[in-house]
C-alpha atoms as a PDB file:
ATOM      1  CA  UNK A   1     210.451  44.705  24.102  1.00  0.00           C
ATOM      2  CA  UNK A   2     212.065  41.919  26.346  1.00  0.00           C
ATOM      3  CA  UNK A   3     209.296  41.891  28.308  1.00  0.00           C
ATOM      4  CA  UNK A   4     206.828  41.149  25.230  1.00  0.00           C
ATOM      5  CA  UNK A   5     209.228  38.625  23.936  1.00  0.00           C
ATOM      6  CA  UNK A   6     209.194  36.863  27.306  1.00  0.00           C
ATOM      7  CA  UNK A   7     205.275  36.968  27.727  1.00  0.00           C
ATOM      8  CA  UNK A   8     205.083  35.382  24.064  1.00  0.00           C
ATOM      9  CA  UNK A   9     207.697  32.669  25.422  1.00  0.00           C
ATOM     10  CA  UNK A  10     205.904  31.521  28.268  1.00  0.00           C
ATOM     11  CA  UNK A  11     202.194  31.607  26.438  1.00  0.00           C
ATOM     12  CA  UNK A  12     204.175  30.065  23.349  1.00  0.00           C
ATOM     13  CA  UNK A  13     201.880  27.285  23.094  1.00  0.00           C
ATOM     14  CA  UNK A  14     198.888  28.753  23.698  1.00  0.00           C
ATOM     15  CA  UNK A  15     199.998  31.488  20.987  1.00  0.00           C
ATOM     16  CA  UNK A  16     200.696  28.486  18.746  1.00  0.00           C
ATOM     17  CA  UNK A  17     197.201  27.028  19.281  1.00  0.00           C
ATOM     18  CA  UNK A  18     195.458  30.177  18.647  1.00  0.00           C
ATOM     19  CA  UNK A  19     197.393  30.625  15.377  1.00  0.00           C
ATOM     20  CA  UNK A  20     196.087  27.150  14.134  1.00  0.00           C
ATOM     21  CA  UNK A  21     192.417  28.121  15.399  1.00  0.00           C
ATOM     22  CA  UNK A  22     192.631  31.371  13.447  1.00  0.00           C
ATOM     23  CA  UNK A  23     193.709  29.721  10.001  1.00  0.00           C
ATOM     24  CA  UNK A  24     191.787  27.213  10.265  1.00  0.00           C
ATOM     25  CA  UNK A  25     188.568  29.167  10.472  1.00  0.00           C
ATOM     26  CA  UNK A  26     190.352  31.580   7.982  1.00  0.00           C
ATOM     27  CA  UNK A  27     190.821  28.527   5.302  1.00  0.00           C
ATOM     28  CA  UNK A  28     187.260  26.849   6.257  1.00  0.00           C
ATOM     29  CA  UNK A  29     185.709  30.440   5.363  1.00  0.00           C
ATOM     30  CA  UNK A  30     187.741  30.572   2.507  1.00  0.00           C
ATOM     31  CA  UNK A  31     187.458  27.398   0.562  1.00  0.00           C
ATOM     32  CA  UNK A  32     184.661  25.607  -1.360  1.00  0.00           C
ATOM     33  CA  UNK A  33     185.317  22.246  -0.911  1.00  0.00           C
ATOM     34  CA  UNK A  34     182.345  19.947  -0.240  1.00  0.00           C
ATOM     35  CA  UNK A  35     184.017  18.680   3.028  1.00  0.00           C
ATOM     36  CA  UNK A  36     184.571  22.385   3.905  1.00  0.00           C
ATOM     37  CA  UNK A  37     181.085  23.055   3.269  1.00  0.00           C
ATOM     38  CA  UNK A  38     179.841  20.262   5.418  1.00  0.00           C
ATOM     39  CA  UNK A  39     182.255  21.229   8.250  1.00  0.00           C
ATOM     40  CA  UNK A  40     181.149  24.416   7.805  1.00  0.00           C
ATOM     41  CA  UNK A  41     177.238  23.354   7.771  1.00  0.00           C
ATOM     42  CA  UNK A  42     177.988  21.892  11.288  1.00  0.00           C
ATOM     43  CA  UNK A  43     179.903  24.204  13.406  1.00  0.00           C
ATOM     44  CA  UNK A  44     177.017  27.120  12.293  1.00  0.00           C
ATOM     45  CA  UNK A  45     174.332  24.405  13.508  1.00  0.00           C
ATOM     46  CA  UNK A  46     176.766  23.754  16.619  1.00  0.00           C
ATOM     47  CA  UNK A  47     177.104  27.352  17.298  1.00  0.00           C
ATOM     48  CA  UNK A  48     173.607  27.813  16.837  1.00  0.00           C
ATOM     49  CA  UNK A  49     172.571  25.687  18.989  1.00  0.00           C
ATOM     50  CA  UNK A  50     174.892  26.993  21.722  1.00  0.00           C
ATOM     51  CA  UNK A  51     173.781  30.420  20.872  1.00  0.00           C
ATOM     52  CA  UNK A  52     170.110  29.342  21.731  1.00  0.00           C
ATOM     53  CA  UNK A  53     171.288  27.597  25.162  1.00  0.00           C
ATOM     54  CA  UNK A  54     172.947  30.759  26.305  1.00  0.00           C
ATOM     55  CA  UNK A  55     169.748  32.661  25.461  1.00  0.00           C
ATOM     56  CA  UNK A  56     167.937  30.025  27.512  1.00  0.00           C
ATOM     57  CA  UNK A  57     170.325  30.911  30.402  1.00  0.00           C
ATOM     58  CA  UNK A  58     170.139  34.332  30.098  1.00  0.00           C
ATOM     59  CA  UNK A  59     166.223  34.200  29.954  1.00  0.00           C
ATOM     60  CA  UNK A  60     166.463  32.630  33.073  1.00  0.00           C
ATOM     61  CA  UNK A  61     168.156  34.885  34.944  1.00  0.00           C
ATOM     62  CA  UNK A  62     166.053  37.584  33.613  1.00  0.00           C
ATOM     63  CA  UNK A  63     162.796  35.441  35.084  1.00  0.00           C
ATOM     64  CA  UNK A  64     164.716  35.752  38.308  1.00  0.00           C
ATOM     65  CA  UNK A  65     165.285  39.252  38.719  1.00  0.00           C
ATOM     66  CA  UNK A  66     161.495  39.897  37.553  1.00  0.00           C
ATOM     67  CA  UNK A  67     160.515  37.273  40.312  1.00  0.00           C
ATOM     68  CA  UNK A  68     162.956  39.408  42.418  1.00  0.00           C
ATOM     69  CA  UNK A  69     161.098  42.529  41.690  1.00  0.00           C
ATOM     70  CA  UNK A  70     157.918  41.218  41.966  1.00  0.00           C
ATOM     71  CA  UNK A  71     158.409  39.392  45.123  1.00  0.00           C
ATOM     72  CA  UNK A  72     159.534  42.816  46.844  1.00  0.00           C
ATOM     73  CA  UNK A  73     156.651  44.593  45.116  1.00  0.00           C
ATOM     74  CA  UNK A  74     154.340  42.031  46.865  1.00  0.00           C
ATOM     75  CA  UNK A  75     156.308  42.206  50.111  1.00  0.00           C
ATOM     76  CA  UNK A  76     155.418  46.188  50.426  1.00  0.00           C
ATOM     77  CA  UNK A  77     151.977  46.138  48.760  1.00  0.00           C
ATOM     78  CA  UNK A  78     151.603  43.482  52.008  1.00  0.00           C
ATOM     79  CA  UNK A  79     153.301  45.715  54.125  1.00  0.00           C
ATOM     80  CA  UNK A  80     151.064  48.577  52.812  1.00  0.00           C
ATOM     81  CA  UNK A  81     147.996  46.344  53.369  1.00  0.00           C
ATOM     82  CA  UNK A  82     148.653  45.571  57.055  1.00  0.00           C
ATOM     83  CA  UNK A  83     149.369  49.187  57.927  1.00  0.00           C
ATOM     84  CA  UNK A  84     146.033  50.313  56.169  1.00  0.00           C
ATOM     85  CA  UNK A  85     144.004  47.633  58.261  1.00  0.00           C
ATOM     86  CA  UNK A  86     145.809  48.706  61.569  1.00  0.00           C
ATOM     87  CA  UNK A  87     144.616  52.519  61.178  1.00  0.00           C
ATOM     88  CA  UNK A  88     141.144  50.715  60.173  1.00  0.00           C
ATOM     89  CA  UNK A  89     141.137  48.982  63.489  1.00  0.00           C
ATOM     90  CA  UNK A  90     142.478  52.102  65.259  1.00  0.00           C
ATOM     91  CA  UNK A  91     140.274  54.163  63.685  1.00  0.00           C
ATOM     92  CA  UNK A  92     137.306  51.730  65.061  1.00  0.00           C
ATOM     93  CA  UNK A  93     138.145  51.597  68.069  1.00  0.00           C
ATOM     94  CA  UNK A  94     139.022  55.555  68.510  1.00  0.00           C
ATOM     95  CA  UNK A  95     134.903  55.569  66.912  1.00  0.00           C
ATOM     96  CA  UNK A  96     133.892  53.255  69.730  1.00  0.00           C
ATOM     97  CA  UNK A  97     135.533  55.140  72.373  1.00  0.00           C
ATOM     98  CA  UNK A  98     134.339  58.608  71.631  1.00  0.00           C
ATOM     99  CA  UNK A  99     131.150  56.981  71.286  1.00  0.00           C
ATOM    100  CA  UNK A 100     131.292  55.784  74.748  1.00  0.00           C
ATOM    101  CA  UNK A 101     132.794  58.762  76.144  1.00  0.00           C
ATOM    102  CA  UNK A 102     129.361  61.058  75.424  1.00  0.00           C
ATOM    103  CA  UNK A 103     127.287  58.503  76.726  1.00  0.00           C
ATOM    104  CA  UNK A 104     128.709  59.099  80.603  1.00  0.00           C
ATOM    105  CA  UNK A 105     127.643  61.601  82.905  1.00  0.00           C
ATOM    106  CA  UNK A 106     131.825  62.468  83.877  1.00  0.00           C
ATOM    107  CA  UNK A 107     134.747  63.511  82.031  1.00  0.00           C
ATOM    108  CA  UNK A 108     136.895  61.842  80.522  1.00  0.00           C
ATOM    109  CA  UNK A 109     140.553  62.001  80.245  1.00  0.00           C
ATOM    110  CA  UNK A 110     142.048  60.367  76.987  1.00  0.00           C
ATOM    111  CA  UNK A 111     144.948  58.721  77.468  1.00  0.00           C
ATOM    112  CA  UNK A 112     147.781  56.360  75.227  1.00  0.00           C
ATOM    113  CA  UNK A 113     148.925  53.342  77.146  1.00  0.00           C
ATOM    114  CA  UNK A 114     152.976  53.184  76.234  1.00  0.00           C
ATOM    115  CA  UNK A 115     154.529  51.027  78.307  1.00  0.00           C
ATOM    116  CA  UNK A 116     154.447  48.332  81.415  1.00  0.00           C
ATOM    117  CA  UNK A 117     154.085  49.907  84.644  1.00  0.00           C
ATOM    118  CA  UNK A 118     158.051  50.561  85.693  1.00  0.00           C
ATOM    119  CA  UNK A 119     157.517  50.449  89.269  1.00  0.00           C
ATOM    120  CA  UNK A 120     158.337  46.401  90.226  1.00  0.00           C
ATOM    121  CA  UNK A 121     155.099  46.481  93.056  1.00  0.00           C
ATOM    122  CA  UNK A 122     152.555  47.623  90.308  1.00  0.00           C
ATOM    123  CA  UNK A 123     151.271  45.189  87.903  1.00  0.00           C
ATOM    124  CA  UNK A 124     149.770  47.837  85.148  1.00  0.00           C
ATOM    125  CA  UNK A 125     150.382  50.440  82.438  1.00  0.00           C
ATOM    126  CA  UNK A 126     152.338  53.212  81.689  1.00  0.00           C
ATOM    127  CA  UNK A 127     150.117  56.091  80.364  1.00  0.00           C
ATOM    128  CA  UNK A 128     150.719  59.818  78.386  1.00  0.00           C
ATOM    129  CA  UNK A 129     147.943  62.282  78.421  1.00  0.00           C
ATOM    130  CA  UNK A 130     148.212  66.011  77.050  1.00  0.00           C
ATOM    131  CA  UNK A 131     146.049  66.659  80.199  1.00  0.00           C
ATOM    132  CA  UNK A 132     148.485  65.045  82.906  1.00  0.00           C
ATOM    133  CA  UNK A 133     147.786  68.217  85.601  1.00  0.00           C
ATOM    134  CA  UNK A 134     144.130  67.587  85.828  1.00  0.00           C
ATOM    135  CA  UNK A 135     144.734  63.612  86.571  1.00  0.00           C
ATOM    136  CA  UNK A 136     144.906  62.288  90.349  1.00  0.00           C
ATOM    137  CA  UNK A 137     145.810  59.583  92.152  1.00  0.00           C
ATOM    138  CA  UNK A 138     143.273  56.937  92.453  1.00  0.00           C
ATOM    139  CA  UNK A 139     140.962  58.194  89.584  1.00  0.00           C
ATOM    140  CA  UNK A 140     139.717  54.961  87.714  1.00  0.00           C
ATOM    141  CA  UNK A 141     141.214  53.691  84.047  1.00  0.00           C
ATOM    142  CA  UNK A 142     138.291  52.555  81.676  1.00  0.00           C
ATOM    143  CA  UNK A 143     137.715  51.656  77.971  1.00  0.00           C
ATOM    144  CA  UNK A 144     134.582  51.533  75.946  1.00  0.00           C
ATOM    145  CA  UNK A 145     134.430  47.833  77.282  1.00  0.00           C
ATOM    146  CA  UNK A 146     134.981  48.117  80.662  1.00  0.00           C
ATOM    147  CA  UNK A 147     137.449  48.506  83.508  1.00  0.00           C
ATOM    148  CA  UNK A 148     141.292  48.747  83.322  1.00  0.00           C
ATOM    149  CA  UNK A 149     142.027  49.879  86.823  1.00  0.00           C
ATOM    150  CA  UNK A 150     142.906  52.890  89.045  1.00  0.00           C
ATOM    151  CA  UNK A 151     145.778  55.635  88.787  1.00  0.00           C
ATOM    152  CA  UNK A 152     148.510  54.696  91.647  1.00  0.00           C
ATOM    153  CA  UNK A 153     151.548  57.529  90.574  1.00  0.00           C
ATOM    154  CA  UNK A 154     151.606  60.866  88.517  1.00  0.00           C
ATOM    155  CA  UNK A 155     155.487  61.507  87.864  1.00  0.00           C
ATOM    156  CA  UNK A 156     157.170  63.607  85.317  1.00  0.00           C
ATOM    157  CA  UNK A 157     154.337  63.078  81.647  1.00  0.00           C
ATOM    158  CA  UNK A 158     153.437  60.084  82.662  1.00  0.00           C
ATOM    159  CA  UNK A 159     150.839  58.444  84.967  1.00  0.00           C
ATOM    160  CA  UNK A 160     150.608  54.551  86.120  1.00  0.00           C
ATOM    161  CA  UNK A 161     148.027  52.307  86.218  1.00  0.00           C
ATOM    162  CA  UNK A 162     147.216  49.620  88.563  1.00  0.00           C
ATOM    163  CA  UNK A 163     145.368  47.667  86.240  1.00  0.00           C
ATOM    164  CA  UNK A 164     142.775  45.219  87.579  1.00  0.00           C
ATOM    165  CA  UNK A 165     145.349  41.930  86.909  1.00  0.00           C
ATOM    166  CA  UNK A 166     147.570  43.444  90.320  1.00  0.00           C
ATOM    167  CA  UNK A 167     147.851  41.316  93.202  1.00  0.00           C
ATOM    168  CA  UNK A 168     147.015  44.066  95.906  1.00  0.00           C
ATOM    169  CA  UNK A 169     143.838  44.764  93.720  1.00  0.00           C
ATOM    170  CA  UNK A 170     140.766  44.641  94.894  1.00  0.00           C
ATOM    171  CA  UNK A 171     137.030  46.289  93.668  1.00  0.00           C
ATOM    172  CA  UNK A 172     133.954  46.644  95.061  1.00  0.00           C
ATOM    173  CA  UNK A 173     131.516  45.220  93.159  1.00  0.00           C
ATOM    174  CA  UNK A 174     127.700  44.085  92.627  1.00  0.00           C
ATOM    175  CA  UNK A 175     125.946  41.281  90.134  1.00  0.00           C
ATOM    176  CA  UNK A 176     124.016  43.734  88.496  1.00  0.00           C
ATOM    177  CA  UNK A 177     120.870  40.695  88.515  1.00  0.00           C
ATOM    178  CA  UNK A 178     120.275  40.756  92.270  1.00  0.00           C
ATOM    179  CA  UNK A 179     122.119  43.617  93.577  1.00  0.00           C
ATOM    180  CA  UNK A 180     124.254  41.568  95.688  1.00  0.00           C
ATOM    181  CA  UNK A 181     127.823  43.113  97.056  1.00  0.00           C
ATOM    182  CA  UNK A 182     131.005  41.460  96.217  1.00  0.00           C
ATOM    183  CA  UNK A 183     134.752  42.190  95.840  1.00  0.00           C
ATOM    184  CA  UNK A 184     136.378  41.404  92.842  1.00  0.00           C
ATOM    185  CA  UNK A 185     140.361  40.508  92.453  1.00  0.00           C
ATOM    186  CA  UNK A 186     142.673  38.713  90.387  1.00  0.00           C
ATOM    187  CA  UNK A 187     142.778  35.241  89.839  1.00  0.00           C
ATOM    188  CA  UNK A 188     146.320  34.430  89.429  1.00  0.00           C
ATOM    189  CA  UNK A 189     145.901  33.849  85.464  1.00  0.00           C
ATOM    190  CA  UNK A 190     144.128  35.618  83.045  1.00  0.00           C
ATOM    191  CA  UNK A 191     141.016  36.602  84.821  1.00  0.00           C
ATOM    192  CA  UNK A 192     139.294  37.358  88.180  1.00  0.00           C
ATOM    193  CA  UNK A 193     137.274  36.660  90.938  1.00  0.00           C
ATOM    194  CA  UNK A 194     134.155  37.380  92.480  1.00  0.00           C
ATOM    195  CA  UNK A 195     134.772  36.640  96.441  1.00  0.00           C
ATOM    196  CA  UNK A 196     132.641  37.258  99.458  1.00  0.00           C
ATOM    197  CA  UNK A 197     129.334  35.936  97.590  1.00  0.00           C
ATOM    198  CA  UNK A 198     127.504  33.643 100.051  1.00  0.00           C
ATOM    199  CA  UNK A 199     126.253  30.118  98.892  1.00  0.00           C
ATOM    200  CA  UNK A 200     123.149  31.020  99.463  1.00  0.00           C
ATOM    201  CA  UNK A 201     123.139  33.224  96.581  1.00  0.00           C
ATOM    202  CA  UNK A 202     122.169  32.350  93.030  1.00  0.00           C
ATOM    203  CA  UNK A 203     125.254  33.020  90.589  1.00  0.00           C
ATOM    204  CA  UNK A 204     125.158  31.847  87.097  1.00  0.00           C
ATOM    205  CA  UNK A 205     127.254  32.005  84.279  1.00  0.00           C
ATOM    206  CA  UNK A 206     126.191  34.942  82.375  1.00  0.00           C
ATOM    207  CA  UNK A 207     125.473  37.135  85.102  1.00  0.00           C
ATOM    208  CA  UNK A 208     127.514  40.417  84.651  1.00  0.00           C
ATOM    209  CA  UNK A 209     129.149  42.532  87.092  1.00  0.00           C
ATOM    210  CA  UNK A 210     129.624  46.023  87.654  1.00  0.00           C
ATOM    211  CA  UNK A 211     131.403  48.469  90.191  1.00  0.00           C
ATOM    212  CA  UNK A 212     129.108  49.355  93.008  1.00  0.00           C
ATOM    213  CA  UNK A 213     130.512  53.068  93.631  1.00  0.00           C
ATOM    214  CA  UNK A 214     130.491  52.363  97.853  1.00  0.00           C
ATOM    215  CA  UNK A 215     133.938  53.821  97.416  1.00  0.00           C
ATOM    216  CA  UNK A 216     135.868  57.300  97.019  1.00  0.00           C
ATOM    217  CA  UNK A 217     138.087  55.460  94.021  1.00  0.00           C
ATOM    218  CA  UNK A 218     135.331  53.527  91.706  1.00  0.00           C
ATOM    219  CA  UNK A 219     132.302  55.352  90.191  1.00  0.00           C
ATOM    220  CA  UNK A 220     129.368  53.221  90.247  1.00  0.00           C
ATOM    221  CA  UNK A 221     128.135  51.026  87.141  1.00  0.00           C
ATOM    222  CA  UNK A 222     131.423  50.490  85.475  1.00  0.00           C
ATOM    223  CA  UNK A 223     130.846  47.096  84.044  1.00  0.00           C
ATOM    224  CA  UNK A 224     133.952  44.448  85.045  1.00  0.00           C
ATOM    225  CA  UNK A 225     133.176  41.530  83.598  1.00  0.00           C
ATOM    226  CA  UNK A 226     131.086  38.710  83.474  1.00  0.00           C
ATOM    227  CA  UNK A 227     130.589  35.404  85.208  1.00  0.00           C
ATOM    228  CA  UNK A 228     131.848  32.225  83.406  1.00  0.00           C
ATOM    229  CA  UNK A 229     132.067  29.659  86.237  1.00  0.00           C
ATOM    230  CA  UNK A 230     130.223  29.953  89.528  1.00  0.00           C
ATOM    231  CA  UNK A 231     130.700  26.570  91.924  1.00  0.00           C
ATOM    232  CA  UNK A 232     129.402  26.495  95.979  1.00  0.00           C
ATOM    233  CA  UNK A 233     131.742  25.335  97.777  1.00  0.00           C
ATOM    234  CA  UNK A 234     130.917  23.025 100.851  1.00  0.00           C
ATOM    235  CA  UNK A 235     133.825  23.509 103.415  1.00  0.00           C
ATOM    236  CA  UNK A 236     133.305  27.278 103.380  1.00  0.00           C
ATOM    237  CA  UNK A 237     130.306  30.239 103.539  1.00  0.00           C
ATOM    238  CA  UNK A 238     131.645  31.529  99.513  1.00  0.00           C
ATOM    239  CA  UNK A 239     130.961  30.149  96.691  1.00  0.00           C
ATOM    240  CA  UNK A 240     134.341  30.050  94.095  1.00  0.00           C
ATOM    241  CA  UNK A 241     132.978  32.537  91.165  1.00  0.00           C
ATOM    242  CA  UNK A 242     135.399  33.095  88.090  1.00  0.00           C
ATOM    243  CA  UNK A 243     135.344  36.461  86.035  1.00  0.00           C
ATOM    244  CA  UNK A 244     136.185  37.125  82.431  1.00  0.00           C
ATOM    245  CA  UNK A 245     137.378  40.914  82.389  1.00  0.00           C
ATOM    246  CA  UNK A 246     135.470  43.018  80.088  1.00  0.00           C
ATOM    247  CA  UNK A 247     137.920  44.819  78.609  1.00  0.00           C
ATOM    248  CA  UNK A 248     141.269  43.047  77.102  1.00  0.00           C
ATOM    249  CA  UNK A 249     143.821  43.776  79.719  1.00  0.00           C
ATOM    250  CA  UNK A 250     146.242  41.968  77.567  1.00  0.00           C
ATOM    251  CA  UNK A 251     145.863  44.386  74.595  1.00  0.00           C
ATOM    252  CA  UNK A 252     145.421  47.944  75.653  1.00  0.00           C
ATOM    253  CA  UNK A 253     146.150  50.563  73.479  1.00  0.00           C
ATOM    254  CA  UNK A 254     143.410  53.311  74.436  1.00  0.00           C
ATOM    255  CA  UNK A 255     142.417  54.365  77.396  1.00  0.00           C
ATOM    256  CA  UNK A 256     140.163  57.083  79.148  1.00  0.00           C
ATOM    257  CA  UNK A 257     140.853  58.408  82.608  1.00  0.00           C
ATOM    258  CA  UNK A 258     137.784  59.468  84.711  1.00  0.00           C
ATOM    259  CA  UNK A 259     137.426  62.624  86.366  1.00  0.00           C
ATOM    260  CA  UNK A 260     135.123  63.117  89.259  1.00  0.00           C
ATOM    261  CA  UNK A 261     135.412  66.178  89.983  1.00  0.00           C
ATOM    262  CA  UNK A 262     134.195  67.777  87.173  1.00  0.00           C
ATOM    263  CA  UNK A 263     130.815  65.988  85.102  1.00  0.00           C
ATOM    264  CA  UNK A 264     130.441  65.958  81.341  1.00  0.00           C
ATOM    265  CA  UNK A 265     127.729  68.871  80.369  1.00  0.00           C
ATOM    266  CA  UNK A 266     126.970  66.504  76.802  1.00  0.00           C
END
């Protein structure tokens, strides 16, 4: 009890000011008078009023959450979208490739790139095959487009592969136009070079080149690239040839493995 009486004497005039509101109300409700009336007229169009602003406000905020809802429903229907054209590319790519691989006269040995190389003096790839026992070192790394590079390491489930972008690379190749010998390696940037090709020779832009096979690592007609740039070059014998890589070094997902030893019967 002395605790009520003490809370009413510390909100006394708030309790005061409440009392007034209530008769007030209580007598305007009550009485008949024409200023009454008119009061009374007002504070229900007042109220009104403010009744229609807070259902503004609250219509707003339900906009939002729907926005809300819809935003995240576009977000995964994107999400959705991307993932169903990934598998469509994958799926195009897998067609290509098992295309290709029929169309050889060796096996091949499917393989997921799934990493960097990890050893420091081997610019390449990190590969997993279900058929890891029957690789070897120095078999050759292809795609449906052309060469990646050679097998350097077999080591626990995974292989590595020295892909044609490695320093200490270096292919024997021909311009598949005139038959002429060359040896292809990297050019420091995002492509390669055809060296060894006397100025004599006719290069042109266009002209495409393929592994010659005159070596126990590289079967024959695996297409590299193709020339983009060929310039003589007066202080030397060689002419300075530039090659764009036929397959995308810089975005290799598939891969196939090439097994001598053993030829495709299809």
């Amino acid at each position: 009890m002395n605790n009520l009486l003490k809370l009413a004497s510390r909100f006394r005039e708030s309790l005061i000011l409440l009392l007034y509101i209530f008769l007030s109300v209580t007598l305007m409700l009550s009485s008949r008078s024409p200023v009454v009336e008119g009061l009374r007229s007002v504070a229900m169009v007042f109220l009104g009023g403010l009744e229609s602003r807070f259902e503004v406000i609250n219509n707003y905020f339900n906009l939002h959450q729907k926005n809300l809802r819809l935003h995240k429903t576009n977000t995964e229907l994107a999400l959705k979208n991307f993932q169903l054209q990934d598998a469509l590319l994958e799926n195009i790519r897998l067609r290509k490739l098992l295309q290709f691989k029929y169309e050889v006269n060796y096996e091949l040995i499917p393989a997921k790139v799934v990493g960097y190389s990890p050893q420091s003096f081997v610019s390449g790839f990190l590969l997993s095959t279900e058929d890891l026992t029957r690789i070897k070192k120095n078999s050759a790394v292809i795609t449906a487009d052309g060469l990646v590079g050679r097998i350097v390491k077999v080591a626990g489930d995974y292989a590595i592969c020295q892909s044609c972008f490695d320093p200490n690379s270096r292919i024997s190749a021909l311009i598949q136009r005139n038959r002429v010998l060359g040896i292809i390696s990297w050019d420091g940037g995002i492509g390669l070079r055809l060296e060894n090709i006397p100025n004599t020779i006719p290069v042109q832009p266009g002209d495409v080149i393929f592994t010659s096979g005159f070596s126990q690592i590289f079967p024959p007609n695996l297409k590299i690239g193709v020339v983009y740039q060929a310039e003589l070059n007066e202080s030397e014998l060689f002419q300075n040839i530039k090659v764009k890589p036929a397959a995308d070094l810089n975005s290799v997902e598939e891969v196939f493995i090439v097994n001598m030893d053993t030829q495709n019967e299809q």
